[in-house]
PDB file of N, CA and C in Angstrom:
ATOM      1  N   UNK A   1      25.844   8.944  34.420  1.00  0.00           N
ATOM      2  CA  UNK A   1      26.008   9.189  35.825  1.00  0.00           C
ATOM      3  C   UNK A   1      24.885  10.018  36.411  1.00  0.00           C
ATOM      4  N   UNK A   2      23.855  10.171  35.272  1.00  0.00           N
ATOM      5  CA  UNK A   2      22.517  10.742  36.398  1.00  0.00           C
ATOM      6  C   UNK A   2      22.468  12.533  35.809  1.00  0.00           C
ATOM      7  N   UNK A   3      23.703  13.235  35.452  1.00  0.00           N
ATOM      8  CA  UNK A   3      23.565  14.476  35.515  1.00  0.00           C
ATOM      9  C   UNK A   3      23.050  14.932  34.207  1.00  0.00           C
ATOM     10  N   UNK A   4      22.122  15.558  34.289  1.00  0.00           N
ATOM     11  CA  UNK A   4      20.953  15.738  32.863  1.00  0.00           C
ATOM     12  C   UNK A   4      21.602  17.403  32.252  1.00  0.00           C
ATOM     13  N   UNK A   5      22.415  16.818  31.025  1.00  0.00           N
ATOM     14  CA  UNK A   5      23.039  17.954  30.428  1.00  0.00           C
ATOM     15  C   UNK A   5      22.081  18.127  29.703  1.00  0.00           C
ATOM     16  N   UNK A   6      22.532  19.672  28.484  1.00  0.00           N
ATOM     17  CA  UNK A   6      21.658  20.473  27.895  1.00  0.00           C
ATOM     18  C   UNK A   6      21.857  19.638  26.504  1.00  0.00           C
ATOM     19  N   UNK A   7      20.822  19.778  25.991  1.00  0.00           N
ATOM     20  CA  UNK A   7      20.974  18.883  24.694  1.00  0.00           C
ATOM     21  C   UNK A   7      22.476  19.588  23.475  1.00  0.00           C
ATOM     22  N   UNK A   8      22.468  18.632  22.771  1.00  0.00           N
ATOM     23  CA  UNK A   8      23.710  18.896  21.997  1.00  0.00           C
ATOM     24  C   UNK A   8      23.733  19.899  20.642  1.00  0.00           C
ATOM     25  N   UNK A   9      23.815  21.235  20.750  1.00  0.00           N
ATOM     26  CA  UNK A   9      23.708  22.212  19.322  1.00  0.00           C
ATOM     27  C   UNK A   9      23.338  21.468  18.000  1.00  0.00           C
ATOM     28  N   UNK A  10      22.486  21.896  17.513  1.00  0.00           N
ATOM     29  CA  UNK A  10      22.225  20.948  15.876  1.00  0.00           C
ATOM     30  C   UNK A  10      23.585  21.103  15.214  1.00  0.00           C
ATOM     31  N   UNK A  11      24.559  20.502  14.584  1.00  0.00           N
ATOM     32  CA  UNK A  11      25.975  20.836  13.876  1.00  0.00           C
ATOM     33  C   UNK A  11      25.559  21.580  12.741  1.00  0.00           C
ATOM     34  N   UNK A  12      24.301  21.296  11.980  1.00  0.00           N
ATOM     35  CA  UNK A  12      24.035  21.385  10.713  1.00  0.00           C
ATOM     36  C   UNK A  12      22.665  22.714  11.110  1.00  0.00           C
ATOM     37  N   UNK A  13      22.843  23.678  11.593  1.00  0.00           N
ATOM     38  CA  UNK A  13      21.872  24.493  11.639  1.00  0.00           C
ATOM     39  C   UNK A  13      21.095  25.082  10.239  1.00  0.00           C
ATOM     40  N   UNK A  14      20.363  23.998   9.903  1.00  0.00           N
ATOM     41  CA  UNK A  14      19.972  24.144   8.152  1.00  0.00           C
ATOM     42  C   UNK A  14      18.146  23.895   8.931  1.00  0.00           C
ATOM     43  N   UNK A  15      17.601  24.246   7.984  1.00  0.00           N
ATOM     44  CA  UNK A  15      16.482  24.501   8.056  1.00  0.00           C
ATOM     45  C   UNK A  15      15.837  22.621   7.004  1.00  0.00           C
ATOM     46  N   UNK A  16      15.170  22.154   8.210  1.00  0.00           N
ATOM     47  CA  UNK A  16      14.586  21.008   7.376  1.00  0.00           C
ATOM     48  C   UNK A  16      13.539  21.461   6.215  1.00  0.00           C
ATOM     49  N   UNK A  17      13.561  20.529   5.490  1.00  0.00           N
ATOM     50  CA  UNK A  17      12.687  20.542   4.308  1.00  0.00           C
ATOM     51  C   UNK A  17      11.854  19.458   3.825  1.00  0.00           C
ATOM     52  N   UNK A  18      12.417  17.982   4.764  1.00  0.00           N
ATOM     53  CA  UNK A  18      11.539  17.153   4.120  1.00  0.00           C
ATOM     54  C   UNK A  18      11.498  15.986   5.349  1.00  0.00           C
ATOM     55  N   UNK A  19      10.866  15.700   6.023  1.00  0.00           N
ATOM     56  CA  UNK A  19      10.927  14.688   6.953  1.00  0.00           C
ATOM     57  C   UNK A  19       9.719  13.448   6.683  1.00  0.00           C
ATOM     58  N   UNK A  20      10.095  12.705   5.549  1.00  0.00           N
ATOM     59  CA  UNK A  20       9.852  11.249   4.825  1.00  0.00           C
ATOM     60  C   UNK A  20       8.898  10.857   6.051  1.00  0.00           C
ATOM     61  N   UNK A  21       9.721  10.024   7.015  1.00  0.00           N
ATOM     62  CA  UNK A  21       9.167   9.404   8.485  1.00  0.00           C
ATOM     63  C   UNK A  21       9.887   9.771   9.599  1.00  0.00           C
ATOM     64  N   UNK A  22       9.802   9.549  10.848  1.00  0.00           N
ATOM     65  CA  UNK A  22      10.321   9.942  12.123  1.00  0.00           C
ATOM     66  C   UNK A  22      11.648  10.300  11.957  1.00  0.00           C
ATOM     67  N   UNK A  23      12.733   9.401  10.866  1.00  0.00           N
ATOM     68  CA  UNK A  23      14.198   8.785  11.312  1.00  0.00           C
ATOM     69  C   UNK A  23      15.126   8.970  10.357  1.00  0.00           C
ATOM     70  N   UNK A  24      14.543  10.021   9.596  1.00  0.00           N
ATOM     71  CA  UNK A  24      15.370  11.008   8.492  1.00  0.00           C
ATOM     72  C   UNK A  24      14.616  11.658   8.175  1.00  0.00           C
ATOM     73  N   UNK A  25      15.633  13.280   7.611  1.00  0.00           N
ATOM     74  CA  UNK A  25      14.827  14.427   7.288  1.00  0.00           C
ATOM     75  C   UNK A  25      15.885  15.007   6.403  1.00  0.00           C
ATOM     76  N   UNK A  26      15.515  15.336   5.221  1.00  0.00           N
ATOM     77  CA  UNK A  26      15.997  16.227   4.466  1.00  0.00           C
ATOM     78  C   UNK A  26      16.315  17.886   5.346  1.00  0.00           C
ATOM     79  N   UNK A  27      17.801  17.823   5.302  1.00  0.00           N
ATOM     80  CA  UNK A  27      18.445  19.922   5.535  1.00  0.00           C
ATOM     81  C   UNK A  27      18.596  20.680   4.655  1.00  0.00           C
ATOM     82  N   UNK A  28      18.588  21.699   4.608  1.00  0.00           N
ATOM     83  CA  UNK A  28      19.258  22.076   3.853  1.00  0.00           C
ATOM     84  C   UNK A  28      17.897  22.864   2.386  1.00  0.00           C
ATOM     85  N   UNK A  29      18.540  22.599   1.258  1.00  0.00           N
ATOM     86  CA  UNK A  29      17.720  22.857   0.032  1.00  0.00           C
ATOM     87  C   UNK A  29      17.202  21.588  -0.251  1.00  0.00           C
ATOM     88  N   UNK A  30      15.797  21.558  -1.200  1.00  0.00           N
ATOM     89  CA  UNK A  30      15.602  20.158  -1.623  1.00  0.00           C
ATOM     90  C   UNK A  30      17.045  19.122  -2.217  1.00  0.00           C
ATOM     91  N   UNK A  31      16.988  20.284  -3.441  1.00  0.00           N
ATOM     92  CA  UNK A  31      17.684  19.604  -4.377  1.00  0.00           C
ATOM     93  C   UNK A  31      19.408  19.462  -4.267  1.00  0.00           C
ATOM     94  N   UNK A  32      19.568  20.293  -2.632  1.00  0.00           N
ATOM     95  CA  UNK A  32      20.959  20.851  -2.453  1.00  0.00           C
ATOM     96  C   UNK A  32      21.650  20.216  -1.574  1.00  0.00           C
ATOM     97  N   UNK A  33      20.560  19.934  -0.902  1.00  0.00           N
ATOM     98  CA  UNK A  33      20.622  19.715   0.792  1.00  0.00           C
ATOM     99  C   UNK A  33      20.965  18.020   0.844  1.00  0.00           C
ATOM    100  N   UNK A  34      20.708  17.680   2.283  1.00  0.00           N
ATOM    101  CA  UNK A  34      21.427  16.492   2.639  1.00  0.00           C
ATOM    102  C   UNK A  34      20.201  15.486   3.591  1.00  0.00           C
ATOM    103  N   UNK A  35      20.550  14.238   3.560  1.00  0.00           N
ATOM    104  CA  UNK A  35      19.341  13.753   4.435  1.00  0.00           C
ATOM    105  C   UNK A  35      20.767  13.373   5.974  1.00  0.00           C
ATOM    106  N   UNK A  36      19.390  13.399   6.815  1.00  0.00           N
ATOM    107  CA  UNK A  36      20.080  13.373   8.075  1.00  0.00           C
ATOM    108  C   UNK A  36      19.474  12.690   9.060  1.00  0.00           C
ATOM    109  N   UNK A  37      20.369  11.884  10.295  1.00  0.00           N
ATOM    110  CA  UNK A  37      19.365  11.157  11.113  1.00  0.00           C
ATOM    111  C   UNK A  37      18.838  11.946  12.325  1.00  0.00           C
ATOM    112  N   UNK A  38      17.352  11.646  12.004  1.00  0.00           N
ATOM    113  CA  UNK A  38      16.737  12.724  13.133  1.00  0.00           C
ATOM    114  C   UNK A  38      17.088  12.657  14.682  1.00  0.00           C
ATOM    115  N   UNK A  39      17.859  11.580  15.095  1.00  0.00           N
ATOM    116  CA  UNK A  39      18.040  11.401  16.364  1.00  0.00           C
ATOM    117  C   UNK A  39      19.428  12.373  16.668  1.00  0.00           C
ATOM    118  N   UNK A  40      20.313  11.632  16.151  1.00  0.00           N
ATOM    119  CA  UNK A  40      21.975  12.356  16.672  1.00  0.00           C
ATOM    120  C   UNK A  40      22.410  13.480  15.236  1.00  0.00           C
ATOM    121  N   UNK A  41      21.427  13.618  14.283  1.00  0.00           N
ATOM    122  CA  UNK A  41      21.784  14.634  13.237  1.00  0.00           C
ATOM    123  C   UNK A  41      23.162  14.365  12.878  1.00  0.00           C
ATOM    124  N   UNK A  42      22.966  13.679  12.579  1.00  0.00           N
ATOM    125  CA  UNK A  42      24.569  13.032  11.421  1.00  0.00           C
ATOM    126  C   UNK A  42      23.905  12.631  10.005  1.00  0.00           C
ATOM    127  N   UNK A  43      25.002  13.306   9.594  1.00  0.00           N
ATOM    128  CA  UNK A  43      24.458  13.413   7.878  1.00  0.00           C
ATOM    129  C   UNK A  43      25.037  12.497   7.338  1.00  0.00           C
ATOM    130  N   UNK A  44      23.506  11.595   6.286  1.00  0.00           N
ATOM    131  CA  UNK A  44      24.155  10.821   5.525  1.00  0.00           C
ATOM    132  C   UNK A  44      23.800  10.531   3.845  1.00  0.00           C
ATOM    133  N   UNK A  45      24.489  11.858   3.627  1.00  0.00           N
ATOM    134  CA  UNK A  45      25.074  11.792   2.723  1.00  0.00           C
ATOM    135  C   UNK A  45      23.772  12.812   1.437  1.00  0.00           C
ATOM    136  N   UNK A  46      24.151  13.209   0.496  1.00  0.00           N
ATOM    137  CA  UNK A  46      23.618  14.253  -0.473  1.00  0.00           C
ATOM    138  C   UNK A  46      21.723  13.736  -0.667  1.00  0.00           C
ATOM    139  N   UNK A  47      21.018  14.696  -0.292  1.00  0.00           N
ATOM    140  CA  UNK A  47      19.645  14.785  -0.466  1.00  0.00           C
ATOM    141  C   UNK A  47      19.112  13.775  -2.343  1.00  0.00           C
ATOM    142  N   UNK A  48      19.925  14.482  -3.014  1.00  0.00           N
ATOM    143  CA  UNK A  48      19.785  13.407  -4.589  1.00  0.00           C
ATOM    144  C   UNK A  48      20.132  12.178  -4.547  1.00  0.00           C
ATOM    145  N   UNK A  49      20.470  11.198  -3.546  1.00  0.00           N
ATOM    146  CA  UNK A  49      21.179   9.810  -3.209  1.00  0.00           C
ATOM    147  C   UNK A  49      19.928   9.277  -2.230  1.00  0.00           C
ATOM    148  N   UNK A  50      20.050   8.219  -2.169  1.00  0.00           N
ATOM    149  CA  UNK A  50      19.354   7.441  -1.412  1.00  0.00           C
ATOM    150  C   UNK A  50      20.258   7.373  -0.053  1.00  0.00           C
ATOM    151  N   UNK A  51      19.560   7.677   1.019  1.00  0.00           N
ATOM    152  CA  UNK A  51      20.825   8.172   2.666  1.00  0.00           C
ATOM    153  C   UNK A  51      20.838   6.660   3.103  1.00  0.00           C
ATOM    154  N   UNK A  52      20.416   5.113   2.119  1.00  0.00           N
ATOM    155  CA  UNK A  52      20.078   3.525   2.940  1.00  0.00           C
ATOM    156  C   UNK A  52      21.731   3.676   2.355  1.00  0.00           C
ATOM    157  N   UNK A  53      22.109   4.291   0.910  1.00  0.00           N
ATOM    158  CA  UNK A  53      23.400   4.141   0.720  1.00  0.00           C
ATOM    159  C   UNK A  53      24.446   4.498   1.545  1.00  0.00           C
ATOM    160  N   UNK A  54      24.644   5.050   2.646  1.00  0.00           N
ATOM    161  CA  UNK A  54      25.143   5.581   3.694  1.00  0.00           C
ATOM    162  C   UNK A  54      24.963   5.210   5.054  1.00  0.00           C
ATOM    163  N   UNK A  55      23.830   4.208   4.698  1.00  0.00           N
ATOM    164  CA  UNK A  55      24.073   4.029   6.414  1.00  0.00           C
ATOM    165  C   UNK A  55      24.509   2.396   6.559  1.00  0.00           C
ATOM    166  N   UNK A  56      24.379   2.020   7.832  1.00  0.00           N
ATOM    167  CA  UNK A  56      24.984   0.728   7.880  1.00  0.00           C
ATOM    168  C   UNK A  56      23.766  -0.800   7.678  1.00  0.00           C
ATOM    169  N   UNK A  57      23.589  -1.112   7.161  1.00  0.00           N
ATOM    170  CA  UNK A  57      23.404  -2.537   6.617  1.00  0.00           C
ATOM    171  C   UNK A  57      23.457  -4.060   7.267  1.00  0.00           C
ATOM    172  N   UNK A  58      22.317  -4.323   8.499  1.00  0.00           N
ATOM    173  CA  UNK A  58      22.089  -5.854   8.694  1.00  0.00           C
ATOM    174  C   UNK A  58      21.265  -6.442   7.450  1.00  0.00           C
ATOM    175  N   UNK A  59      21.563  -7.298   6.973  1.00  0.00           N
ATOM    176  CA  UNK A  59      20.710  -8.312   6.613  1.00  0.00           C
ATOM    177  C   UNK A  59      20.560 -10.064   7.345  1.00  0.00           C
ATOM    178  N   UNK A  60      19.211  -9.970   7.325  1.00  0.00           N
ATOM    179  CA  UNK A  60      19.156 -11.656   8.249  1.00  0.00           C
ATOM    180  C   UNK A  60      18.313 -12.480   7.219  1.00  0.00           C
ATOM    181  N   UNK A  61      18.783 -13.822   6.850  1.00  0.00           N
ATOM    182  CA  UNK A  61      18.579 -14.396   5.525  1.00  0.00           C
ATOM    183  C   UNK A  61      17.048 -14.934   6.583  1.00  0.00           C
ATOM    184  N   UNK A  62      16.234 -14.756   5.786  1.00  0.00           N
ATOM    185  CA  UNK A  62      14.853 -15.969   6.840  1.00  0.00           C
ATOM    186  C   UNK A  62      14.758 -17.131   6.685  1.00  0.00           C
ATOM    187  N   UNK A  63      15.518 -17.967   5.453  1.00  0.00           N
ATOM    188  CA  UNK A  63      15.148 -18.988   4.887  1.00  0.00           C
ATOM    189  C   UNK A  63      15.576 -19.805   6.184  1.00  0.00           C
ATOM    190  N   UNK A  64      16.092 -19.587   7.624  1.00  0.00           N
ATOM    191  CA  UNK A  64      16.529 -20.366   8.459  1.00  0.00           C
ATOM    192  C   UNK A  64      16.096 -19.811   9.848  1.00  0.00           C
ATOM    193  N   UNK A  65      14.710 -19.235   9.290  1.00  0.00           N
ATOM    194  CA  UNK A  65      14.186 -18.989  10.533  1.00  0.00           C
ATOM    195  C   UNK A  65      13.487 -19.862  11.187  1.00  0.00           C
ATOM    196  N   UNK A  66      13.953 -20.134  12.463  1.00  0.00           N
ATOM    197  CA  UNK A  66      12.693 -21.255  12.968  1.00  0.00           C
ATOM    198  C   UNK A  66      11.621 -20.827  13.524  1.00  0.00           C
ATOM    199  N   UNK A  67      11.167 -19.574  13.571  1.00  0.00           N
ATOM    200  CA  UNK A  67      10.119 -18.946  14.020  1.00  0.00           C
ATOM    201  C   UNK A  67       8.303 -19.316  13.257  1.00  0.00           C
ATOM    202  N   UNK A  68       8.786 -19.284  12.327  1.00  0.00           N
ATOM    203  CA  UNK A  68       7.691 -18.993  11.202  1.00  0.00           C
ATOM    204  C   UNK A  68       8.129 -20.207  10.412  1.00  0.00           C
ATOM    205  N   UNK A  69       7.040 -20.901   9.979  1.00  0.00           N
ATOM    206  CA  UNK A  69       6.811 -22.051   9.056  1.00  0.00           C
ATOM    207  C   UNK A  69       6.842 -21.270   7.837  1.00  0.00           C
ATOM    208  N   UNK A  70       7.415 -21.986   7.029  1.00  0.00           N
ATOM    209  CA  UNK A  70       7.515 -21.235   5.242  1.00  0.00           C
ATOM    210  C   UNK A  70       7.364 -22.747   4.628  1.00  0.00           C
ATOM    211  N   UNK A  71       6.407 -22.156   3.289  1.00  0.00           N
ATOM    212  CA  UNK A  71       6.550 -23.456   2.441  1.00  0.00           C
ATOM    213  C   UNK A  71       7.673 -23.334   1.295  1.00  0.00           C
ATOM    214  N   UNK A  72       7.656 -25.140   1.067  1.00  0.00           N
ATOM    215  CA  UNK A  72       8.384 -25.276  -0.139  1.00  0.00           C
ATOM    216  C   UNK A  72       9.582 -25.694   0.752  1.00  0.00           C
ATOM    217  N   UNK A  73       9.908 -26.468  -0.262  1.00  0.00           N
ATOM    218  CA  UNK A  73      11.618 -27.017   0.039  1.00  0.00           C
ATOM    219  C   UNK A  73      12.340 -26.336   0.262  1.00  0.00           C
ATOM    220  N   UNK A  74      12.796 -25.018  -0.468  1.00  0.00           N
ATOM    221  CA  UNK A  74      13.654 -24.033  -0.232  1.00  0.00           C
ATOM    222  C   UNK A  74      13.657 -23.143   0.581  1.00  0.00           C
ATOM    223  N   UNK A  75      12.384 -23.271   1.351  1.00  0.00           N
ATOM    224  CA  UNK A  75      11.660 -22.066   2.523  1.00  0.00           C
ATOM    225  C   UNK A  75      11.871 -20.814   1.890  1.00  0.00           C
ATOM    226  N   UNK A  76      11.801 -19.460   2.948  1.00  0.00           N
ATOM    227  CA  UNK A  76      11.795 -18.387   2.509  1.00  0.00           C
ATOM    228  C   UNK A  76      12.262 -17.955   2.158  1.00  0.00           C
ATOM    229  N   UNK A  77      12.328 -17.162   0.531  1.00  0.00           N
ATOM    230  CA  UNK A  77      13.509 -16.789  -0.275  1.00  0.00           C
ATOM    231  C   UNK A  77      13.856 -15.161   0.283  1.00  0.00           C
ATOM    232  N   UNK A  78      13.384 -14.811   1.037  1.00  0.00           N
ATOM    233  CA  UNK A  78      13.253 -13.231   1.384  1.00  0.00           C
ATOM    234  C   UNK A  78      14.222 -12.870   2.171  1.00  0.00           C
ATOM    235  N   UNK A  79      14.738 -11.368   2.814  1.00  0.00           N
ATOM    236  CA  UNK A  79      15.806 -11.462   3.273  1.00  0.00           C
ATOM    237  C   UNK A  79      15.450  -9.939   3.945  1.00  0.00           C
ATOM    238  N   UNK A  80      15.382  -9.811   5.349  1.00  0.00           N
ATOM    239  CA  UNK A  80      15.134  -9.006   6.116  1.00  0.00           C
ATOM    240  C   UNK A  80      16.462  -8.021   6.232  1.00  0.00           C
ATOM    241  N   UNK A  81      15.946  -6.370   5.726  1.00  0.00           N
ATOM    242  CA  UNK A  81      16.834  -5.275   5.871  1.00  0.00           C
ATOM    243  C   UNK A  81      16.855  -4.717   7.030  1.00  0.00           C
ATOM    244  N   UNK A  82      17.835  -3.924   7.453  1.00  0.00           N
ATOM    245  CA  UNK A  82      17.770  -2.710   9.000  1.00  0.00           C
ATOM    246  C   UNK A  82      18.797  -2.202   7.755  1.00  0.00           C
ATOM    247  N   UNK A  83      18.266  -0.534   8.321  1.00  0.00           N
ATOM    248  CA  UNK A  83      18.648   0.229   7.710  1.00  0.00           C
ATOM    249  C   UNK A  83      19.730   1.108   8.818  1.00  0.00           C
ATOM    250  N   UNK A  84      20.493   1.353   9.017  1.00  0.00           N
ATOM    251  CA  UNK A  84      20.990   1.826  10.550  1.00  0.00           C
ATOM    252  C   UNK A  84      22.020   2.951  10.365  1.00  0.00           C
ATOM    253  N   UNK A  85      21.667   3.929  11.849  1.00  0.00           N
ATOM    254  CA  UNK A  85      22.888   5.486  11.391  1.00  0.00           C
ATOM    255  C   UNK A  85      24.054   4.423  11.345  1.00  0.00           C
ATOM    256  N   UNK A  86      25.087   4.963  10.800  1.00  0.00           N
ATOM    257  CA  UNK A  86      26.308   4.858  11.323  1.00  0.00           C
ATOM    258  C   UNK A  86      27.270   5.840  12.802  1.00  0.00           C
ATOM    259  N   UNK A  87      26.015   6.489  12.979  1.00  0.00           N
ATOM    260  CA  UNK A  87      26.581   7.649  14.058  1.00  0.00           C
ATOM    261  C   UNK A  87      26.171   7.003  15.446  1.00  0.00           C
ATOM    262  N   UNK A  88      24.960   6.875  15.396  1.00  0.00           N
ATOM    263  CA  UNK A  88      24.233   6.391  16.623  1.00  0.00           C
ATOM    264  C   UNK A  88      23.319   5.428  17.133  1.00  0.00           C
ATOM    265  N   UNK A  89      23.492   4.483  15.711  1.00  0.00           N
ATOM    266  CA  UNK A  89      22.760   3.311  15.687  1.00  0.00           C
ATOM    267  C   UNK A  89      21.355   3.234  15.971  1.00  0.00           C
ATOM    268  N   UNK A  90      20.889   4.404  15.394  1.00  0.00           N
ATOM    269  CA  UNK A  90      19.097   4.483  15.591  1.00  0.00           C
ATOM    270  C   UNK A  90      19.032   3.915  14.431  1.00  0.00           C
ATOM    271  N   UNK A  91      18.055   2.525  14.224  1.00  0.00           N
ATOM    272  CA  UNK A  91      17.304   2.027  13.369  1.00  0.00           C
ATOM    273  C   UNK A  91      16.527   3.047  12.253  1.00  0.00           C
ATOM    274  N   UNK A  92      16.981   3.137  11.316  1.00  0.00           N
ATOM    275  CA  UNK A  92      15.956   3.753  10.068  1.00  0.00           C
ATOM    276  C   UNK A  92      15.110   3.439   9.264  1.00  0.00           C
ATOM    277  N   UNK A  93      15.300   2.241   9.096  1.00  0.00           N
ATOM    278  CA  UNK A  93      14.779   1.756   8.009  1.00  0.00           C
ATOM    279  C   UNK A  93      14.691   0.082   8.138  1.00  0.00           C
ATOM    280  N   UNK A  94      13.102  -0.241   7.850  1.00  0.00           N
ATOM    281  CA  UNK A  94      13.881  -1.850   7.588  1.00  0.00           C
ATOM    282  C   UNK A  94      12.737  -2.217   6.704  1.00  0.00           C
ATOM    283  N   UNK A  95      13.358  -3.463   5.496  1.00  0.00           N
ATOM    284  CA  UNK A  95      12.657  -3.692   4.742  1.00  0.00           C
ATOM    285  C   UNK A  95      12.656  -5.227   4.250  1.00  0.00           C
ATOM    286  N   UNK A  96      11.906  -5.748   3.176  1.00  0.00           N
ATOM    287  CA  UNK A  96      12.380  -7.222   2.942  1.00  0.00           C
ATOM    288  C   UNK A  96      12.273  -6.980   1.708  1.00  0.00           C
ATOM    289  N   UNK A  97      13.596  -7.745   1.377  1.00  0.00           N
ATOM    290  CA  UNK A  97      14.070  -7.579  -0.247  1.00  0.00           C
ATOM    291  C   UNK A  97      13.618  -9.169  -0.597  1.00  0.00           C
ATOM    292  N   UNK A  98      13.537  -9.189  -2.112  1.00  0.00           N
ATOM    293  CA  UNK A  98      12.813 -10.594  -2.398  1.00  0.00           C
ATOM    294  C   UNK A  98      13.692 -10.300  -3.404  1.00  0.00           C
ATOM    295  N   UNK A  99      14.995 -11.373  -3.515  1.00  0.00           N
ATOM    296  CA  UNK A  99      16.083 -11.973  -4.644  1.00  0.00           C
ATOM    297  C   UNK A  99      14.781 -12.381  -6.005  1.00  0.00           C
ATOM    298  N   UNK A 100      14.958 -11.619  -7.208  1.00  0.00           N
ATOM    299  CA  UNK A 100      14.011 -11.931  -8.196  1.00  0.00           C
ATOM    300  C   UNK A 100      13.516 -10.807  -8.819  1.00  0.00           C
ATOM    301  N   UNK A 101      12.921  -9.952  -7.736  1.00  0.00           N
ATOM    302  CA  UNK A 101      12.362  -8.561  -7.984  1.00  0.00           C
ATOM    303  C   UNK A 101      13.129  -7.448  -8.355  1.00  0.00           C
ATOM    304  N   UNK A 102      14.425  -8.015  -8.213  1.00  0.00           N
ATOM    305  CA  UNK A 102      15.287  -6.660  -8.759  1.00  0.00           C
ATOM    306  C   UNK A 102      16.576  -6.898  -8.507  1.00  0.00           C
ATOM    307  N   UNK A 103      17.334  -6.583  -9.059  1.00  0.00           N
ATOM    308  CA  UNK A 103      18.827  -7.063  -8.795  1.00  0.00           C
ATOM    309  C   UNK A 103      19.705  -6.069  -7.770  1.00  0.00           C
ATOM    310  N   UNK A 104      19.173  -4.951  -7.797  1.00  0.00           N
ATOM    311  CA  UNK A 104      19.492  -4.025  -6.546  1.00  0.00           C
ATOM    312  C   UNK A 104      19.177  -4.333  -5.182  1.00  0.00           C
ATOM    313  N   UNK A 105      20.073  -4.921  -3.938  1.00  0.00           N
ATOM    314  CA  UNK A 105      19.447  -4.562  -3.081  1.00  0.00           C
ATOM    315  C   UNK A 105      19.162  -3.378  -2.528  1.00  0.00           C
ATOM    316  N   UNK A 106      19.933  -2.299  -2.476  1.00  0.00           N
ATOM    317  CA  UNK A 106      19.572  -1.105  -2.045  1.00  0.00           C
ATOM    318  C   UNK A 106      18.660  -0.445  -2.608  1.00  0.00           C
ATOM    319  N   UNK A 107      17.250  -0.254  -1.966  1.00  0.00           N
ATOM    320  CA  UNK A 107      16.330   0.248  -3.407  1.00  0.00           C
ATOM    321  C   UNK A 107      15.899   1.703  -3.255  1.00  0.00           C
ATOM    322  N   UNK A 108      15.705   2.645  -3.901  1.00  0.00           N
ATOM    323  CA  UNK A 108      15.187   3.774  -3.957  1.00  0.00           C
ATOM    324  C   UNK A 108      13.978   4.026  -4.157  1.00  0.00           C
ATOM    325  N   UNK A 109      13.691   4.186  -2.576  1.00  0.00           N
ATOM    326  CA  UNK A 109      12.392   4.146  -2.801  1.00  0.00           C
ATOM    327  C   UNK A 109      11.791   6.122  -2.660  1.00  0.00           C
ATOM    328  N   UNK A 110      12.204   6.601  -2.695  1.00  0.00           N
ATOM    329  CA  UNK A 110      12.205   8.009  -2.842  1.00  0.00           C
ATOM    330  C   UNK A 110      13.086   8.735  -3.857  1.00  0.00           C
ATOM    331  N   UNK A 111      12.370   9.663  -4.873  1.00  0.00           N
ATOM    332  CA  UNK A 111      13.088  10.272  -5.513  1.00  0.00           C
ATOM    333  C   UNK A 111      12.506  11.893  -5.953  1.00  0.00           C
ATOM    334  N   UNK A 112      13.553  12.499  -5.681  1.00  0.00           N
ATOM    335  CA  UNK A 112      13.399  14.235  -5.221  1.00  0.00           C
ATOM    336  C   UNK A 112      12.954  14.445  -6.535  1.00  0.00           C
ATOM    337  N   UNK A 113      12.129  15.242  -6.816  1.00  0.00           N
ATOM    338  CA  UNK A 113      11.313  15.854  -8.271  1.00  0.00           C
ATOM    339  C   UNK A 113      11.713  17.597  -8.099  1.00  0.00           C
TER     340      UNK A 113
END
């Protein structure tokens, strides 16, 4: 309705420690702490976990894309990720998983030392 309120208190007044890219950031302690989405700061889920395990999950198969020509009979075996809050639906993450390369789709691609 137009009226420009004051932004919303951080819930998690923790001191960041690790901000990967724009759209998560480690709170908290490395090894203690939690990753969180930098937009609406909703936590998802323990800093030692991968936070793609926590958030919400499009996948769009390409092999039926009509955009892009793919060869081979079977077209494109690849399969386009969004990684997404569950709080506020800011996009986090997106990736393309290739069925073959690993039997995990959720992959970890960061791991706390």
């Amino acid at each position: 309705s137009g009226v420009n309120r004051p932004p919303t208190p951080d819930p998690w007044p923790l001191p960041v420690v690790l901000r990967p890219h724009a759209a998560v950031e480690i709170v908290g302690a490395v090894h203690q702490g939690h990753w969180r989405c930098t937009r609406c700061q909703a936590i998802l889920g323990p800093a030692h976990e991968s936070y793609k395990r926590h958030a919400l999950l499009r996948v769009a198969d390409l092999r039926h894309s009509e955009d892009v020509p793919f060869p081979g009979k079977d077209g494109f075996l690849a399969k386009h990720l969004e990684f997404i809050c569950p709080s506020c639906g800011a996009l986090l993450q997106v990736e393309t998983y290739y069925p073959g390369f690993g039997d995990e789709l959720v992959l970890n691609d960061l791991e706390l030392t």
